[in-house]
C-alpha atoms as a PDB file:
ATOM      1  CA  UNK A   1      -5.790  15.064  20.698  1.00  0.00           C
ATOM      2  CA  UNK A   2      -3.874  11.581  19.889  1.00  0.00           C
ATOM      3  CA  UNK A   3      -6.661  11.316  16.454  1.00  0.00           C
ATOM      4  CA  UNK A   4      -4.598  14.641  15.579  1.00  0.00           C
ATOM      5  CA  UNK A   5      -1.120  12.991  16.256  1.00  0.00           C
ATOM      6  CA  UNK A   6      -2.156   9.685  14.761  1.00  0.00           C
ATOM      7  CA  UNK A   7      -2.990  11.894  10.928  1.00  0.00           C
ATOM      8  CA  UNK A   8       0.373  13.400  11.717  1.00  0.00           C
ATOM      9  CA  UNK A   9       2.148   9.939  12.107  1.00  0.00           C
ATOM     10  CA  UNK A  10       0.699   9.129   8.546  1.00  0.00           C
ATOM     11  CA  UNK A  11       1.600  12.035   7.091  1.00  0.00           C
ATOM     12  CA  UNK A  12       5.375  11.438   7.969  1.00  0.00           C
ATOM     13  CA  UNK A  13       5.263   8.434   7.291  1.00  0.00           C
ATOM     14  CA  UNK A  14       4.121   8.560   3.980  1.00  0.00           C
ATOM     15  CA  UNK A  15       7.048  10.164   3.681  1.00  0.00           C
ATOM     16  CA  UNK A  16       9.176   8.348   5.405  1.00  0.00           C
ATOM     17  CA  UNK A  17       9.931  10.278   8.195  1.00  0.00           C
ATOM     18  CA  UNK A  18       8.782   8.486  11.187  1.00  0.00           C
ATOM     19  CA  UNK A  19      12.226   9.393  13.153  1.00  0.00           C
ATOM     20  CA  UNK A  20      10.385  13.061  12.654  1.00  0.00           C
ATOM     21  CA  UNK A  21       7.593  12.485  14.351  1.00  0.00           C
ATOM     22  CA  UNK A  22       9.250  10.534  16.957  1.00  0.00           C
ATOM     23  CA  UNK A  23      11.076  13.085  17.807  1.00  0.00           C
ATOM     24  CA  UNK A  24       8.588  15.973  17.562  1.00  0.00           C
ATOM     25  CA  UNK A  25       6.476  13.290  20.153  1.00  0.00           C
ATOM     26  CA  UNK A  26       9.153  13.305  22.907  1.00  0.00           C
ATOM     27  CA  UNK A  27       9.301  17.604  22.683  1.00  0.00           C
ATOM     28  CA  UNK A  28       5.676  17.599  24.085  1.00  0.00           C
ATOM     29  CA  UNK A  29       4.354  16.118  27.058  1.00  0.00           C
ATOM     30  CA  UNK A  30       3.425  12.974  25.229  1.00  0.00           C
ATOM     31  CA  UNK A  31       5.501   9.894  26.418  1.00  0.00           C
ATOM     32  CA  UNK A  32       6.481   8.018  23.377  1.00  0.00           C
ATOM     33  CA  UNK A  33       6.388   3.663  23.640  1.00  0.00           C
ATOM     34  CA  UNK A  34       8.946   2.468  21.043  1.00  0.00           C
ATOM     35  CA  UNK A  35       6.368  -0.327  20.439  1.00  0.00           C
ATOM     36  CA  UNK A  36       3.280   2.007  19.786  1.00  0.00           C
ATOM     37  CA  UNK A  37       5.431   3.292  17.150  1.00  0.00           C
ATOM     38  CA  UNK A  38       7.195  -0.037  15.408  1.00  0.00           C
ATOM     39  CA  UNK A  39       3.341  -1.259  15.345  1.00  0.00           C
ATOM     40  CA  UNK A  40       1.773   1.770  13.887  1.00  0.00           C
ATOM     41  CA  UNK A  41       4.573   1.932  11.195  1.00  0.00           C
ATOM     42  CA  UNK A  42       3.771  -1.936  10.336  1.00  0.00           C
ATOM     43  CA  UNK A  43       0.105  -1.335  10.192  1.00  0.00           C
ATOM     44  CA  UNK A  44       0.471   2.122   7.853  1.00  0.00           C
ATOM     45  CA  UNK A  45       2.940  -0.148   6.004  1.00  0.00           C
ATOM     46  CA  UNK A  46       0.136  -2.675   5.487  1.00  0.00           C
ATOM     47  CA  UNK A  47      -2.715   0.137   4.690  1.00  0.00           C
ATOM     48  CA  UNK A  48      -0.728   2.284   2.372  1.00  0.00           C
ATOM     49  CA  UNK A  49       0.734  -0.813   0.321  1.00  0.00           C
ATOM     50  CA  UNK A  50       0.840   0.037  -3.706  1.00  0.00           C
ATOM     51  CA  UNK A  51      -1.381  -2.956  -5.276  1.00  0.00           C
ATOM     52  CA  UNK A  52      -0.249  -3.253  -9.225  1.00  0.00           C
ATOM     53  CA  UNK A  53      -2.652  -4.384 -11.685  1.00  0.00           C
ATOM     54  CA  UNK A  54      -0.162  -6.211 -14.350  1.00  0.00           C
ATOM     55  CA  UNK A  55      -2.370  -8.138 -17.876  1.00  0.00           C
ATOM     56  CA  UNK A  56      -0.999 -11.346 -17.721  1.00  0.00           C
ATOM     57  CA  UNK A  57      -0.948 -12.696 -21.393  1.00  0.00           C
ATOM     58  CA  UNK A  58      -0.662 -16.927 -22.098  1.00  0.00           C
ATOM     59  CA  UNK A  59       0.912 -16.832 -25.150  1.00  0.00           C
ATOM     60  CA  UNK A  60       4.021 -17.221 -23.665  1.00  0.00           C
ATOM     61  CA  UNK A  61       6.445 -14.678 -25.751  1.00  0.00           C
ATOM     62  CA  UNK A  62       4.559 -12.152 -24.940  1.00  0.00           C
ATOM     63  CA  UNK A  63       5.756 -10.076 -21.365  1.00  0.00           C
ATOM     64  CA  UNK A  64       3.101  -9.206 -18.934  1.00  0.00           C
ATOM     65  CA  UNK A  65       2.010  -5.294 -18.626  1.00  0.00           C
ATOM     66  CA  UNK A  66       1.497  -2.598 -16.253  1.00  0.00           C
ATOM     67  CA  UNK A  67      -2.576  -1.735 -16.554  1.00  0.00           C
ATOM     68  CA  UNK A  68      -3.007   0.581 -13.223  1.00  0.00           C
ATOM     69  CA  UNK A  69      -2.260   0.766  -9.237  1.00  0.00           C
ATOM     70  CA  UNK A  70      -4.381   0.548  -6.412  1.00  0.00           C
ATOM     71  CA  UNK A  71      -3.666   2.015  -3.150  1.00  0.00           C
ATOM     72  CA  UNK A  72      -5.717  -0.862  -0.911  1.00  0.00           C
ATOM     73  CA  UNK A  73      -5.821  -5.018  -1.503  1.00  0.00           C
ATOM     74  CA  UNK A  74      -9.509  -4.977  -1.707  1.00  0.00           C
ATOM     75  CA  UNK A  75      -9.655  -2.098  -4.416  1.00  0.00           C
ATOM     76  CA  UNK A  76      -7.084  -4.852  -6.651  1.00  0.00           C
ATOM     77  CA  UNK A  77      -8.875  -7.330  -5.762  1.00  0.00           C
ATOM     78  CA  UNK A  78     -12.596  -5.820  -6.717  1.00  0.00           C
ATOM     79  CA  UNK A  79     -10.428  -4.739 -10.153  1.00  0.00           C
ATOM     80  CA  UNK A  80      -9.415  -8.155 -10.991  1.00  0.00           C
ATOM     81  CA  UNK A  81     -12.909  -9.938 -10.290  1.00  0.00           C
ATOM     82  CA  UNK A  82     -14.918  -7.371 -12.794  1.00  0.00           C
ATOM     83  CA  UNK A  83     -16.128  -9.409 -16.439  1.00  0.00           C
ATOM     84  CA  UNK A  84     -13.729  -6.728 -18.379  1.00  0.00           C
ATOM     85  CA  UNK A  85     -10.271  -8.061 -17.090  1.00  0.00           C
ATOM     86  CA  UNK A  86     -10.201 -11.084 -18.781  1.00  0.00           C
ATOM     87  CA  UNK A  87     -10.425 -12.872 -22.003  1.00  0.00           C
ATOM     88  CA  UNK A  88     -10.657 -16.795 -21.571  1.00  0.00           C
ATOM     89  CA  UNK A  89      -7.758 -18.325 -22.600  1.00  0.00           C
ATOM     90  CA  UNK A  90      -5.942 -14.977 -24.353  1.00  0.00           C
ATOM     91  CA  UNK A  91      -5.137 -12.602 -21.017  1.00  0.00           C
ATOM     92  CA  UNK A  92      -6.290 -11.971 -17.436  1.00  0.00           C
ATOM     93  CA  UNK A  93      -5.523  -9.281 -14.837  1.00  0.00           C
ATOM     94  CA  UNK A  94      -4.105  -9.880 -11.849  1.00  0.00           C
ATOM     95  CA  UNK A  95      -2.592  -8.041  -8.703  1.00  0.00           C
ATOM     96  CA  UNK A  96       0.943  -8.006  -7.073  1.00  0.00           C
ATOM     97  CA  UNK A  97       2.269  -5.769  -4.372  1.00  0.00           C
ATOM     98  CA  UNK A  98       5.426  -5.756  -5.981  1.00  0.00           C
ATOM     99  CA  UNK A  99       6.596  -3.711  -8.844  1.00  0.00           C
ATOM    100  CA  UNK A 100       7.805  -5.678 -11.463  1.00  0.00           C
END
């Protein structure tokens, strides 16, 4: 039973409606720990982070570009490691979790 409300939690809030789910929690039988949820949220937060792959160029005048996104840190960071995302001393790819 809680594995179904715990693919329910993501689902909201994915989309950002954890007050939702909160409140469809505390219409059942469930009690509800304010904590339980703040942690959850922090730890879907953390999962379901947007990783941007950006080609990072050293001639100076020229601005960096959006390759791809990754949904997980190791997925950018497998990306950025492979012999195809660089050329030594031209460009290099690299990861940020902030759109830029």
């Amino acid at each position: 039973m809680l594995q179904v409300w715990i693919i329910t939690f993501v689902k909201y809030a994915r989309q950002n409606l954890i007050k939702r789910f909160v409140m469809k929690l505390t219409r059942t039988n469930i009690a509800v720990n304010p904590l339980f949820v703040s942690e959850v949220t922090l730890l879907i937060n953390k999962i379901m982070k947007t990783y941007y792959i950006y080609r990072f160029y050293s001639d100076e005048n020229r601005n960096k570009r959006l390759i791809t996104t990754f949904n997980t840190l190791k997925e950018a960071q497998e990306y950025c490691q492979r012999e195809d995302t660089h050329k030594k001393g031209v460009w290099f790819d690299g990861y940020s979790d902030k759109k830029q």
